[in-house]
PDB file of N, CA and C in Angstrom:
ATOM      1  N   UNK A   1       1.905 -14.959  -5.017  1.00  0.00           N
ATOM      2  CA  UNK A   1       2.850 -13.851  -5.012  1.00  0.00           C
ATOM      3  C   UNK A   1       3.861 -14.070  -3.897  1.00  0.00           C
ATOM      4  N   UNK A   2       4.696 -14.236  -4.482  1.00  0.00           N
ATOM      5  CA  UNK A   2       5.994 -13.563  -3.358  1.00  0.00           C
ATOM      6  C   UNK A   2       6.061 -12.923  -2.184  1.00  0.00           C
ATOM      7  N   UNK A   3       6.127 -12.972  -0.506  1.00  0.00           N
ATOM      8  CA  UNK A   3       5.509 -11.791   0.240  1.00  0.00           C
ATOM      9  C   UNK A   3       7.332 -10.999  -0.059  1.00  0.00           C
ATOM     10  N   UNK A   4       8.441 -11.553  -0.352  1.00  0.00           N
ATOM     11  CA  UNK A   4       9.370 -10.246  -0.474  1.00  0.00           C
ATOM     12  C   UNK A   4       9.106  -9.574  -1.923  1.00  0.00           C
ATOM     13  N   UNK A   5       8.231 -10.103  -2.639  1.00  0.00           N
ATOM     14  CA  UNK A   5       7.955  -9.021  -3.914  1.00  0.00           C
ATOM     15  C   UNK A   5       7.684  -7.276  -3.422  1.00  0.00           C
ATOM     16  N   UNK A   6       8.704  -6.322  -3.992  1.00  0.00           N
ATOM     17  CA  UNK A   6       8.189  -5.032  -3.352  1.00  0.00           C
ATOM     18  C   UNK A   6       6.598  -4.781  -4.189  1.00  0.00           C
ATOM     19  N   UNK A   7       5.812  -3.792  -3.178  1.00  0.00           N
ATOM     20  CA  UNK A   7       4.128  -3.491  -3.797  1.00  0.00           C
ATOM     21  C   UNK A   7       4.432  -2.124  -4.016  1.00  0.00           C
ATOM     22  N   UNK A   8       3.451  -2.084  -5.168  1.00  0.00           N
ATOM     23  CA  UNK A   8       3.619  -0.432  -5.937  1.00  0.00           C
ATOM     24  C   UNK A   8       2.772   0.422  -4.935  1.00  0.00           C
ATOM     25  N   UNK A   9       3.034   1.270  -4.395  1.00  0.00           N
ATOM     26  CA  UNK A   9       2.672   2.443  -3.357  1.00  0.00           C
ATOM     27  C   UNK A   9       0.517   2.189  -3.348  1.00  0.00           C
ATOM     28  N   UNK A  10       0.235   2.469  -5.042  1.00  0.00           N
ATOM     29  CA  UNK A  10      -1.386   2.152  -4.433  1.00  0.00           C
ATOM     30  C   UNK A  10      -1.540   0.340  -4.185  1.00  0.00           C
ATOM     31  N   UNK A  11      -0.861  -0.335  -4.385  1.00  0.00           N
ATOM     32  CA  UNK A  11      -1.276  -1.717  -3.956  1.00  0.00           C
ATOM     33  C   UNK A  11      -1.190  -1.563  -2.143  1.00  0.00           C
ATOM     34  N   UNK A  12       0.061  -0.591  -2.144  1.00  0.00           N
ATOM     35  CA  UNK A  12       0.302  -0.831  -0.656  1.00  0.00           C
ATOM     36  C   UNK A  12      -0.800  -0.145   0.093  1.00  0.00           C
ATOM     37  N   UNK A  13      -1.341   0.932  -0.525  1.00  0.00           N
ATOM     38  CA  UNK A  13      -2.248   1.660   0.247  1.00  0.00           C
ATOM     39  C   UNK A  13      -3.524   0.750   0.294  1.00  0.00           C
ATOM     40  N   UNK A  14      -3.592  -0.118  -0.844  1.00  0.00           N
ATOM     41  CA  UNK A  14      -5.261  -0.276  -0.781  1.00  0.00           C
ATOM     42  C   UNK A  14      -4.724  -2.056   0.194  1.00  0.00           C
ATOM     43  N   UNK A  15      -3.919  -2.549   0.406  1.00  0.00           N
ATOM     44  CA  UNK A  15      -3.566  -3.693   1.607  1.00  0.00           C
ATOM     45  C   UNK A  15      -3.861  -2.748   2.397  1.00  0.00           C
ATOM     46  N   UNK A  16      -3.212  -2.050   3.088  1.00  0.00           N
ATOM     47  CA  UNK A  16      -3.797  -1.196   4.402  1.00  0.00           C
ATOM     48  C   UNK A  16      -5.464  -0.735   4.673  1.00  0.00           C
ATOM     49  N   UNK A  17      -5.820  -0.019   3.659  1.00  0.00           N
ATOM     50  CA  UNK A  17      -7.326  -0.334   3.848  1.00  0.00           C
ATOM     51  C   UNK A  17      -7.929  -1.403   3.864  1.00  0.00           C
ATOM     52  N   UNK A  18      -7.719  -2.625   3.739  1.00  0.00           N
ATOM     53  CA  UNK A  18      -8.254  -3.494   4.226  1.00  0.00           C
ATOM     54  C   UNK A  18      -7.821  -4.016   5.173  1.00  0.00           C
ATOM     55  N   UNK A  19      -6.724  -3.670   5.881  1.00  0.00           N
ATOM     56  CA  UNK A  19      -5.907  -4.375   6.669  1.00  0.00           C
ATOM     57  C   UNK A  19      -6.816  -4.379   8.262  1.00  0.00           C
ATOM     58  N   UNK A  20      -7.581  -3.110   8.395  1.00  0.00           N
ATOM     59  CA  UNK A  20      -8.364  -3.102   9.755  1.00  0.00           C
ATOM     60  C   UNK A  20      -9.970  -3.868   9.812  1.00  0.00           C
ATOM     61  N   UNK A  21     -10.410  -3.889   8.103  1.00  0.00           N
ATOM     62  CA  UNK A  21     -11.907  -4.166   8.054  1.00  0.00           C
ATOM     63  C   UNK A  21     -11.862  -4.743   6.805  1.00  0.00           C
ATOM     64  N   UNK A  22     -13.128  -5.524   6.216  1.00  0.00           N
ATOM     65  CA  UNK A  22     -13.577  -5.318   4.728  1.00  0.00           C
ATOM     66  C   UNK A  22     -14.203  -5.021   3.924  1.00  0.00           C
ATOM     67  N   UNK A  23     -14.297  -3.940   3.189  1.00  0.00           N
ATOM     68  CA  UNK A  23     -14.217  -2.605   2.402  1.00  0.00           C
ATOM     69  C   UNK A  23     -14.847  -3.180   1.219  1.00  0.00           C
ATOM     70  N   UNK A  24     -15.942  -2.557   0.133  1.00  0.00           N
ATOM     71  CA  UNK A  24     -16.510  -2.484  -1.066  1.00  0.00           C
ATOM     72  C   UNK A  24     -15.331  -1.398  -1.867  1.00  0.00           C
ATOM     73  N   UNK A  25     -15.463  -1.348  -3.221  1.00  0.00           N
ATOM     74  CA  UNK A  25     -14.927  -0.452  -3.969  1.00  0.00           C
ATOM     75  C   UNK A  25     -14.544   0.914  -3.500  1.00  0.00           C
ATOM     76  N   UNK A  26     -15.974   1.384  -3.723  1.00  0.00           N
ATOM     77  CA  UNK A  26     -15.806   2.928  -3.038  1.00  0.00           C
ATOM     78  C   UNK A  26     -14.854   3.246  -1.796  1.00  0.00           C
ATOM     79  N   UNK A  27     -15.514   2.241  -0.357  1.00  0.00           N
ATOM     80  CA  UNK A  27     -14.994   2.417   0.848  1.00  0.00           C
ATOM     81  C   UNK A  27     -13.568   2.317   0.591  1.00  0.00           C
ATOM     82  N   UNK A  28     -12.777   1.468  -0.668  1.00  0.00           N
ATOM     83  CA  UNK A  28     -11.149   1.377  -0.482  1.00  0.00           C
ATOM     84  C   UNK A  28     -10.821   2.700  -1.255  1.00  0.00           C
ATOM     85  N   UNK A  29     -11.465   3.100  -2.042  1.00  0.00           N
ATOM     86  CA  UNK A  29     -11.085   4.421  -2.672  1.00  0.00           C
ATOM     87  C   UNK A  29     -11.045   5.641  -1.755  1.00  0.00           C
ATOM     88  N   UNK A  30     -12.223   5.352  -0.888  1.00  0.00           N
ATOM     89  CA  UNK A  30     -12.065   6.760  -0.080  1.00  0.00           C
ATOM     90  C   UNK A  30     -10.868   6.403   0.899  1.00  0.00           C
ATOM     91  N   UNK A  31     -10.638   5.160   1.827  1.00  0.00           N
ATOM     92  CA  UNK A  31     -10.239   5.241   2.568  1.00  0.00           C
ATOM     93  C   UNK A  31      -8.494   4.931   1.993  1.00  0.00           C
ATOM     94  N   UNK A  32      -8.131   4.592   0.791  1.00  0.00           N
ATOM     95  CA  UNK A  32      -6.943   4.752   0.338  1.00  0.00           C
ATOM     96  C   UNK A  32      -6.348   6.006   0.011  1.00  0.00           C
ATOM     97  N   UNK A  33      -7.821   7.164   0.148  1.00  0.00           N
ATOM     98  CA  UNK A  33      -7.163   8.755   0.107  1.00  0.00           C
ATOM     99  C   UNK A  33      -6.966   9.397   0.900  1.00  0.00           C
ATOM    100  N   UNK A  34      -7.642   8.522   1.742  1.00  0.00           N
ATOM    101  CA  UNK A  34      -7.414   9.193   3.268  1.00  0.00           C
ATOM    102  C   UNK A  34      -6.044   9.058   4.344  1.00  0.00           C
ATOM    103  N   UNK A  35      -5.635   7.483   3.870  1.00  0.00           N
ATOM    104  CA  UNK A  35      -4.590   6.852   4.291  1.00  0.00           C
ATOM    105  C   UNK A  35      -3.422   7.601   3.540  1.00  0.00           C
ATOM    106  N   UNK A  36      -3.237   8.204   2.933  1.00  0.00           N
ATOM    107  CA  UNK A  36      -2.157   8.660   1.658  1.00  0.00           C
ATOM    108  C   UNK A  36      -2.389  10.327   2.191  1.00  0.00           C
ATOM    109  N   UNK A  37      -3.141  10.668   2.909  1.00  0.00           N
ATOM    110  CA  UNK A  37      -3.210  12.120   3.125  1.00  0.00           C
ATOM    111  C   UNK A  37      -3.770  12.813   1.162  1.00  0.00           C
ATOM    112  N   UNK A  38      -4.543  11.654   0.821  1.00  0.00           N
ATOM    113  CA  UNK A  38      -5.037  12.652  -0.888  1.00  0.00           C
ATOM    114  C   UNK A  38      -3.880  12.254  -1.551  1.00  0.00           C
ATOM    115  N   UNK A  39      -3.259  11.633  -1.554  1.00  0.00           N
ATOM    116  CA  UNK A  39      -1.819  11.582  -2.641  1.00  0.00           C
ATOM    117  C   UNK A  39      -1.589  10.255  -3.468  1.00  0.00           C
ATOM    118  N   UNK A  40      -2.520   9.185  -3.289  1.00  0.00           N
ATOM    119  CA  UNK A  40      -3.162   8.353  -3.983  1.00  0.00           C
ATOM    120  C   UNK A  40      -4.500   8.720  -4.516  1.00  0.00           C
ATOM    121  N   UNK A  41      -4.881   8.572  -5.345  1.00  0.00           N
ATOM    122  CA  UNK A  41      -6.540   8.289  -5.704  1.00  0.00           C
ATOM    123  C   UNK A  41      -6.275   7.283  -7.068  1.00  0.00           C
ATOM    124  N   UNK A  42      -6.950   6.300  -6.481  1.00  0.00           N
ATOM    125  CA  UNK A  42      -7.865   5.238  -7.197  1.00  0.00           C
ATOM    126  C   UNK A  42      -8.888   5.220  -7.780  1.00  0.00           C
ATOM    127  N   UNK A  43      -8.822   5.021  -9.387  1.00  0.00           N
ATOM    128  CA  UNK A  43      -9.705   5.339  -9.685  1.00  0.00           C
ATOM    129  C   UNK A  43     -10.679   3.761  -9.965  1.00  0.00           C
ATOM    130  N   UNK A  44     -12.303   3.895  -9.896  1.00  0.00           N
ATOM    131  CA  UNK A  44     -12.866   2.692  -9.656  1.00  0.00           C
ATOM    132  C   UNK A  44     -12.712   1.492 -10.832  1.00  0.00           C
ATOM    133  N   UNK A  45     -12.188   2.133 -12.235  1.00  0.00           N
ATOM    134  CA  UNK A  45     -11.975   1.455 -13.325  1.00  0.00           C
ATOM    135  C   UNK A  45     -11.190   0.511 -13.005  1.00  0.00           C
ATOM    136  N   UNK A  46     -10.063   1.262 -12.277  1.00  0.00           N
ATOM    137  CA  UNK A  46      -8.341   0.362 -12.393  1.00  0.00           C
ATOM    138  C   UNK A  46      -8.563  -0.235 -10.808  1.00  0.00           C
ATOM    139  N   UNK A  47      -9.319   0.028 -10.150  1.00  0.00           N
ATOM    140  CA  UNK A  47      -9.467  -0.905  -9.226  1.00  0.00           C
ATOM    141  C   UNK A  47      -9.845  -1.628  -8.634  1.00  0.00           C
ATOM    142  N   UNK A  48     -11.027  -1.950  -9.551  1.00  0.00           N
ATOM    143  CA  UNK A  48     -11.477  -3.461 -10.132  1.00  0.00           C
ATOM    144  C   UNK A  48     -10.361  -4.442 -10.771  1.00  0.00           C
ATOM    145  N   UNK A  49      -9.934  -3.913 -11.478  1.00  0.00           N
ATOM    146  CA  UNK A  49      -8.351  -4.739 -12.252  1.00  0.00           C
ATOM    147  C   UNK A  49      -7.600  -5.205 -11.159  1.00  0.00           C
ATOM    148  N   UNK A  50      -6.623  -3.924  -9.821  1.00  0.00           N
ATOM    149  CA  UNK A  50      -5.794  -4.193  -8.737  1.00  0.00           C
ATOM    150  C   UNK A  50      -6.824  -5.747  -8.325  1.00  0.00           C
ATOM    151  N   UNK A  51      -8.012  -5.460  -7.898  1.00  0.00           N
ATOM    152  CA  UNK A  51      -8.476  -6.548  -6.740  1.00  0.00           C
ATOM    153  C   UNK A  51      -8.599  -7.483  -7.503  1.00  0.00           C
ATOM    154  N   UNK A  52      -8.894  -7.555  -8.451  1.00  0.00           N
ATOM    155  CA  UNK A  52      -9.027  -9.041  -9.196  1.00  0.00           C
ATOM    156  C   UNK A  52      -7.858  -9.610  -9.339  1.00  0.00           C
ATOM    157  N   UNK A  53      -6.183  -8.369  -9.791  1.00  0.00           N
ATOM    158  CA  UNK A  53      -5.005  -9.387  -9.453  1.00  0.00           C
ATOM    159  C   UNK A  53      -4.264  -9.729  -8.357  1.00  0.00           C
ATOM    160  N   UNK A  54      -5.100  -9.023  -7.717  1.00  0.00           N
ATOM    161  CA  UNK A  54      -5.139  -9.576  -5.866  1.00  0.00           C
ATOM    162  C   UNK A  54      -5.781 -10.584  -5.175  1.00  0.00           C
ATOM    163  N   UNK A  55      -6.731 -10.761  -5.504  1.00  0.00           N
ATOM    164  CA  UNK A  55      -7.526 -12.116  -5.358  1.00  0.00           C
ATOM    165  C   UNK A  55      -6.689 -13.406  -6.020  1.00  0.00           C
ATOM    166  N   UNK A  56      -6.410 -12.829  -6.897  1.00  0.00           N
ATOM    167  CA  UNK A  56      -5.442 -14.212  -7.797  1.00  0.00           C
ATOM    168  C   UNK A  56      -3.837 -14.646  -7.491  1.00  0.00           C
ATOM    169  N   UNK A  57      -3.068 -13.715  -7.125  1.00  0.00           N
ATOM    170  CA  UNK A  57      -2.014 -13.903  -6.583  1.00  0.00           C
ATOM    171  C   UNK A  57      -2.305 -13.885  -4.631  1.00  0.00           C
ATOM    172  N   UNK A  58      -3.543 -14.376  -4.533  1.00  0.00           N
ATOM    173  CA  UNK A  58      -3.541 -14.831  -3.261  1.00  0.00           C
ATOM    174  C   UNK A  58      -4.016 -13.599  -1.678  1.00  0.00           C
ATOM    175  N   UNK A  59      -3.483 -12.370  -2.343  1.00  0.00           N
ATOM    176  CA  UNK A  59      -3.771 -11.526  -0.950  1.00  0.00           C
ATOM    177  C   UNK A  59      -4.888 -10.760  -0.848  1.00  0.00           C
ATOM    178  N   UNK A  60      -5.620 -11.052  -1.624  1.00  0.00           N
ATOM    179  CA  UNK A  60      -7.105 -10.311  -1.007  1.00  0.00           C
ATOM    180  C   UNK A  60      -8.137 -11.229  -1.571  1.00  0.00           C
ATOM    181  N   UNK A  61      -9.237 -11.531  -0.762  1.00  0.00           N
ATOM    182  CA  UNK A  61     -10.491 -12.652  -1.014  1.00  0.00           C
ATOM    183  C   UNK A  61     -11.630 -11.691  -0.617  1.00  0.00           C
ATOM    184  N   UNK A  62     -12.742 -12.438  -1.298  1.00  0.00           N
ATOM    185  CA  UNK A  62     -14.030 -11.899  -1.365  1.00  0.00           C
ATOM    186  C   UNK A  62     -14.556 -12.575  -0.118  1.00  0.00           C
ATOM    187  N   UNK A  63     -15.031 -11.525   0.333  1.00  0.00           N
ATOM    188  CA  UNK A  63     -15.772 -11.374   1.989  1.00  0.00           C
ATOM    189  C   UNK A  63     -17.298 -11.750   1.841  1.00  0.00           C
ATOM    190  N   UNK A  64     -18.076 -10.604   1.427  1.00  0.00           N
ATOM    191  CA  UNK A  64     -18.995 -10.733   1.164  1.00  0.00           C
ATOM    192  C   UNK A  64     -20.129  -9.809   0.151  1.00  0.00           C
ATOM    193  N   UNK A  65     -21.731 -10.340  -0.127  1.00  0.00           N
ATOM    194  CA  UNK A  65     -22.142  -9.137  -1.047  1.00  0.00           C
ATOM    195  C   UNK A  65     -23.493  -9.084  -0.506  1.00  0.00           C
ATOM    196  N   UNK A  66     -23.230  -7.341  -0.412  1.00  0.00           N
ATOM    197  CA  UNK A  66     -24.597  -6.818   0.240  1.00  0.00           C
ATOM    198  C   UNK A  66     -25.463  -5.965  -0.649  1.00  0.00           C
ATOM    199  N   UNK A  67     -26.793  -6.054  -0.806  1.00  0.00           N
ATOM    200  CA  UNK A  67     -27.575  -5.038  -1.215  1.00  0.00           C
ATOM    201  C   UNK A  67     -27.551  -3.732  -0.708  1.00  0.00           C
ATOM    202  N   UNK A  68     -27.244  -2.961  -1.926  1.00  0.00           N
ATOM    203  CA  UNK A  68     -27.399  -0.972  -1.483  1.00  0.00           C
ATOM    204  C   UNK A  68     -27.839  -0.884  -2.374  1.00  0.00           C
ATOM    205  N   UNK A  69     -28.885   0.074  -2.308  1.00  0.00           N
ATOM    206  CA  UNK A  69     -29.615   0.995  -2.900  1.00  0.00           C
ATOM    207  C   UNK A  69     -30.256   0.192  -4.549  1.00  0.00           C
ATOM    208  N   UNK A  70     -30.411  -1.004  -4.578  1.00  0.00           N
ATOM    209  CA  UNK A  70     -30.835  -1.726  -5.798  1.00  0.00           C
ATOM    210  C   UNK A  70     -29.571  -2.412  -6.485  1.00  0.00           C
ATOM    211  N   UNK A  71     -28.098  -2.096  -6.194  1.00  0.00           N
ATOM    212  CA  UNK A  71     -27.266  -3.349  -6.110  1.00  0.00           C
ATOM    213  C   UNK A  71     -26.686  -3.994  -5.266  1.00  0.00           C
ATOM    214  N   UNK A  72     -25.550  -4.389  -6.109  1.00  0.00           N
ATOM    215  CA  UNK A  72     -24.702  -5.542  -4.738  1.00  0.00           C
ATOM    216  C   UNK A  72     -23.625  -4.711  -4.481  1.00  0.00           C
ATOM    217  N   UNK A  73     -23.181  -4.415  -3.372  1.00  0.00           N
ATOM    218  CA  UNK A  73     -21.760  -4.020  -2.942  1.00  0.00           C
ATOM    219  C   UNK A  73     -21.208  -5.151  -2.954  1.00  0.00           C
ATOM    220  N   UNK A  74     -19.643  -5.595  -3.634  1.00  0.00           N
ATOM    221  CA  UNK A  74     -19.199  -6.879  -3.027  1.00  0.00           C
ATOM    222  C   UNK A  74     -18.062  -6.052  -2.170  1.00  0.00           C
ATOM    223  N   UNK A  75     -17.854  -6.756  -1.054  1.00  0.00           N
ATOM    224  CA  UNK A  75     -16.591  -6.301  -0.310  1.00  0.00           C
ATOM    225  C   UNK A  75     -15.423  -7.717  -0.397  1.00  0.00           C
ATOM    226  N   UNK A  76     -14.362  -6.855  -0.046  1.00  0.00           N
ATOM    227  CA  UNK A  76     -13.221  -7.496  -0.078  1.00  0.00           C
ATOM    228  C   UNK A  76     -12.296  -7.569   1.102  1.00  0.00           C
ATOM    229  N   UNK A  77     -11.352  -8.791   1.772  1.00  0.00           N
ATOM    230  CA  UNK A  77     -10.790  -8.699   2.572  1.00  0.00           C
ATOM    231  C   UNK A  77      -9.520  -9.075   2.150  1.00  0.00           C
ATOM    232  N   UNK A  78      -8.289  -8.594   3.212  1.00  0.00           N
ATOM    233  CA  UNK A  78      -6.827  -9.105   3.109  1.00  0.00           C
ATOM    234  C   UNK A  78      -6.537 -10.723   3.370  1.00  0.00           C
ATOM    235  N   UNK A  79      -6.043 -11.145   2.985  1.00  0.00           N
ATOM    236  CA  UNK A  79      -5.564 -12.583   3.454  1.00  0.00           C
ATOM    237  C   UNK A  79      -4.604 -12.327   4.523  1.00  0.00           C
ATOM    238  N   UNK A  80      -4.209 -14.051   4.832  1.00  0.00           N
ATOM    239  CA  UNK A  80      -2.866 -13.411   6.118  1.00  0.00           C
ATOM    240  C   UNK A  80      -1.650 -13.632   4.512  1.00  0.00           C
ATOM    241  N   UNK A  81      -1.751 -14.015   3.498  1.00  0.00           N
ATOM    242  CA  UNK A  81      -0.430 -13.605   2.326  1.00  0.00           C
ATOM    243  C   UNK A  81      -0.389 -12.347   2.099  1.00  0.00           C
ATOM    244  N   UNK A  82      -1.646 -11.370   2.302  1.00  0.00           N
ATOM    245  CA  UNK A  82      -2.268 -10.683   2.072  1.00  0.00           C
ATOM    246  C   UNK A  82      -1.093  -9.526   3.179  1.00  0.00           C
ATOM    247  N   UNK A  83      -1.444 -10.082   4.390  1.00  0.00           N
ATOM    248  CA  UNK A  83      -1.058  -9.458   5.514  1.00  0.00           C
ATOM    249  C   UNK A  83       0.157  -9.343   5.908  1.00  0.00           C
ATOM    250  N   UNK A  84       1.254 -10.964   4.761  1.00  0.00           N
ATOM    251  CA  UNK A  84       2.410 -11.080   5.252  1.00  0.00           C
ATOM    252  C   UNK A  84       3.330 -10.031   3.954  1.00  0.00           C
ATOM    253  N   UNK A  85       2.660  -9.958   3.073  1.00  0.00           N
ATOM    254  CA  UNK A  85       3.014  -8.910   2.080  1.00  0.00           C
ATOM    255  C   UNK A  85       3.111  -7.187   2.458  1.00  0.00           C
ATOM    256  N   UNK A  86       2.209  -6.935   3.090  1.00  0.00           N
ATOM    257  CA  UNK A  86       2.070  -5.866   3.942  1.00  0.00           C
ATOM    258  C   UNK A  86       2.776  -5.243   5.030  1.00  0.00           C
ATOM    259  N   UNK A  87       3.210  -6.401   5.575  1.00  0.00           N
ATOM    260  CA  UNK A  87       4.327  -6.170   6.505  1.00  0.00           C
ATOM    261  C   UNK A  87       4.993  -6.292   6.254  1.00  0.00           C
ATOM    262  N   UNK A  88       5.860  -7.289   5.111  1.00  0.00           N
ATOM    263  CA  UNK A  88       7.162  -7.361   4.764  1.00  0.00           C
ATOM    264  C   UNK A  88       7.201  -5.600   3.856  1.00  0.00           C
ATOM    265  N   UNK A  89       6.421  -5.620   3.349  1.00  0.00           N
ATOM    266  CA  UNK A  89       6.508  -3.918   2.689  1.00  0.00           C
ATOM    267  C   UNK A  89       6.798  -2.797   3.791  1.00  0.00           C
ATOM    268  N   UNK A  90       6.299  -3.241   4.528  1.00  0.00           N
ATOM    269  CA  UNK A  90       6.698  -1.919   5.686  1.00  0.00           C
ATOM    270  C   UNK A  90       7.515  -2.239   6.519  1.00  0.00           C
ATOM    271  N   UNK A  91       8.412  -3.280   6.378  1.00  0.00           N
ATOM    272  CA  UNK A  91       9.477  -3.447   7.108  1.00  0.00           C
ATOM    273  C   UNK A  91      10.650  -2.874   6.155  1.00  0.00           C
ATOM    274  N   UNK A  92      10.083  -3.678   5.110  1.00  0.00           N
ATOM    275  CA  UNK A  92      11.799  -2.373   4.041  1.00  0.00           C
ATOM    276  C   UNK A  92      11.235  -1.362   4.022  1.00  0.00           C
ATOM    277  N   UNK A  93      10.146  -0.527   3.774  1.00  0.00           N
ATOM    278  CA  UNK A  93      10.101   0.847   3.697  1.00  0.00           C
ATOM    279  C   UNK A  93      10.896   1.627   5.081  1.00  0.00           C
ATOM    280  N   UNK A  94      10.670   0.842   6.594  1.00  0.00           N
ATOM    281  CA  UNK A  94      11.272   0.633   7.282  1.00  0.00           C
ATOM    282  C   UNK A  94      12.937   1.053   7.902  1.00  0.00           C
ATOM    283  N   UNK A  95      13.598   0.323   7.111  1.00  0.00           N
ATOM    284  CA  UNK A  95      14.766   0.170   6.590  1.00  0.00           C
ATOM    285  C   UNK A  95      15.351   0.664   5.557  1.00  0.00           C
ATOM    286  N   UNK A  96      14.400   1.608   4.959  1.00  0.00           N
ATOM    287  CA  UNK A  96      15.205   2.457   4.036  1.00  0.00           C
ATOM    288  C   UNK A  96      14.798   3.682   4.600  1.00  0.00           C
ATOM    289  N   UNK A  97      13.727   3.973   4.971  1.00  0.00           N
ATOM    290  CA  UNK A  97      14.363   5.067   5.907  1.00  0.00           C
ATOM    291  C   UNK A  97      15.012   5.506   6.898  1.00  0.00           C
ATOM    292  N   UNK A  98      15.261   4.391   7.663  1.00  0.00           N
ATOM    293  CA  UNK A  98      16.546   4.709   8.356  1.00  0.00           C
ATOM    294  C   UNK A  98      17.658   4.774   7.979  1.00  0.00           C
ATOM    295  N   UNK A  99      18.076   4.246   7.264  1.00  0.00           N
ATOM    296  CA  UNK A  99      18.899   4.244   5.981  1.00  0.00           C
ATOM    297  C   UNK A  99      19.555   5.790   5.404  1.00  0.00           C
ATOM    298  N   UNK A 100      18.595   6.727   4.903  1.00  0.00           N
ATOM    299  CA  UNK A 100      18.422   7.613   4.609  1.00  0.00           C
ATOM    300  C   UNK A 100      18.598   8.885   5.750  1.00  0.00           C
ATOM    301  N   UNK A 101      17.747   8.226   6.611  1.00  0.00           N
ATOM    302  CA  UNK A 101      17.810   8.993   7.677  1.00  0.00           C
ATOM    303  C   UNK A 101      19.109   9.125   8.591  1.00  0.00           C
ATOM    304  N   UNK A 102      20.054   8.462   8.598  1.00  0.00           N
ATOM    305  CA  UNK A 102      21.074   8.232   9.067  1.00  0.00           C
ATOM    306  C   UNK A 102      22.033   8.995   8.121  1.00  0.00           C
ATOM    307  N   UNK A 103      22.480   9.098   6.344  1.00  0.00           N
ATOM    308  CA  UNK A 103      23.093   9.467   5.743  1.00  0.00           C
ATOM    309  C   UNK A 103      22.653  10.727   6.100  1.00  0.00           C
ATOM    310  N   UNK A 104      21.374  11.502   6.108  1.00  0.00           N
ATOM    311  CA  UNK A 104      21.258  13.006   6.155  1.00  0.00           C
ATOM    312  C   UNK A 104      21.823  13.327   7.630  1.00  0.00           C
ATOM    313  N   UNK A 105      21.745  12.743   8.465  1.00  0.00           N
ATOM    314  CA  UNK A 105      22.455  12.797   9.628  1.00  0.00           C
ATOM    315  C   UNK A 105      23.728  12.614  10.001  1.00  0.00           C
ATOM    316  N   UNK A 106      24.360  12.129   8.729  1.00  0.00           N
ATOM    317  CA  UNK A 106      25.903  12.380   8.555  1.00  0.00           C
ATOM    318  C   UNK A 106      26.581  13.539   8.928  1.00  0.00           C
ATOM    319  N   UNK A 107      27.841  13.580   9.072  1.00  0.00           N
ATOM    320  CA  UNK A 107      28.370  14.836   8.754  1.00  0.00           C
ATOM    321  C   UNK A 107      28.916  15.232   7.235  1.00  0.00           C
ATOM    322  N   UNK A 108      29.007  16.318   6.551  1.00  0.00           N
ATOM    323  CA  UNK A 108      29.111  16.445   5.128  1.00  0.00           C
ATOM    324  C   UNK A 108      30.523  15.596   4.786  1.00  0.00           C
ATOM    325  N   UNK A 109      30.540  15.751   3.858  1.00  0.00           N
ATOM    326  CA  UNK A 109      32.114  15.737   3.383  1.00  0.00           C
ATOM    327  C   UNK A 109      33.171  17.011   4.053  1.00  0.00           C
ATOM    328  N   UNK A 110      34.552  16.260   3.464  1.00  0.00           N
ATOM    329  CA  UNK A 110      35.502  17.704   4.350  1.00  0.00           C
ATOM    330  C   UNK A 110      35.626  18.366   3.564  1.00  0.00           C
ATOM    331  N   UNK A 111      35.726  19.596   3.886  1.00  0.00           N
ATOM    332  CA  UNK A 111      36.151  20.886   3.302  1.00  0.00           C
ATOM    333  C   UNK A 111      37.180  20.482   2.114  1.00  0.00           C
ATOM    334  N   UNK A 112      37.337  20.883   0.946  1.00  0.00           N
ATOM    335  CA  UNK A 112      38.732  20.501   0.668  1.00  0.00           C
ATOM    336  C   UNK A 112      39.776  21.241   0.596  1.00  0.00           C
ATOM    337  N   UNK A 113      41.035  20.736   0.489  1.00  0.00           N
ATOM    338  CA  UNK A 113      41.966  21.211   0.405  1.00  0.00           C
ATOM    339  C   UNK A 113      42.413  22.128  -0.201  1.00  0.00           C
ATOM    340  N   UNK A 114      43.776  23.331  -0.200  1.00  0.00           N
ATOM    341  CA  UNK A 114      44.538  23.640  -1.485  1.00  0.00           C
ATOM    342  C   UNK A 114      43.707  25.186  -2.148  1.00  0.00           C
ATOM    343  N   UNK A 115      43.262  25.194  -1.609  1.00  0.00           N
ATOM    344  CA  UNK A 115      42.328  27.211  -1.199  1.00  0.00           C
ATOM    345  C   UNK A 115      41.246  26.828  -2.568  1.00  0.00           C
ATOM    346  N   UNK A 116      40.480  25.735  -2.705  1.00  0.00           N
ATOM    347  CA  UNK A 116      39.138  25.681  -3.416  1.00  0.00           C
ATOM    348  C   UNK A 116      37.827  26.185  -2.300  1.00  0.00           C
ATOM    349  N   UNK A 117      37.317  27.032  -2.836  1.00  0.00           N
ATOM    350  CA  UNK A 117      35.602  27.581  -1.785  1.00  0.00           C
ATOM    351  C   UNK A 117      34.766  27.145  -2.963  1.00  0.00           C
TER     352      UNK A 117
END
């Protein structure tokens, strides 16, 4: 993958949950709702799919697999493509809000002319 490819908001959330540790299924689900303030949720179907086309385009690898409770947790970690994708994402998110933030900080347009209110 591309690291200037832009990432769709839950790809970006679930790079960040792994970005400090590496995380089993569940742990990226909870902690991708937590990171989002609840405004992502992942559901475990479709995010088996995300990590598998993450593993394949390079930015997330299999860490390791532990026994719970009579199965395997496998966990998953970020790569550094992984990591350079992540940051290039939050450097334009970055940059477009300042962006933004600067136009609302404009002054309006002028009044116009010629007695229009």
């Amino acid at each position: 993958m591309a690291v200037n490819k832009r990432l769709t908001e839950p790809t970006f959330f679930l790079l960040t949950a792994l970005a400090d540790e590496p995380r089993h299924g569940y742990g990226i689900v909870k902690e991708v709702a937590n990171l989002s303030n609840d405004q992502v949720h992942l559901k475990i179907g479709s995010l088996y799919g995300m990590l598998d086309r993450l593993v394949t385009d390079g930015l997330v690898e299999y860490d390791r697999e532990e026994a719970w409770q009579g199965r395997l947790r496998r966990y998953y970690r970020i790569t550094d493509a992984g990591r350079q994708a992540l940051a290039a994402e939050a450097a334009r998110m970055v940059v477009n809000a300042r962006l933004a933030a600067r136009r609302l900080d404009a002054p309006g347009p002028a009044p116009a002319l010629g007695g229009e209110s």
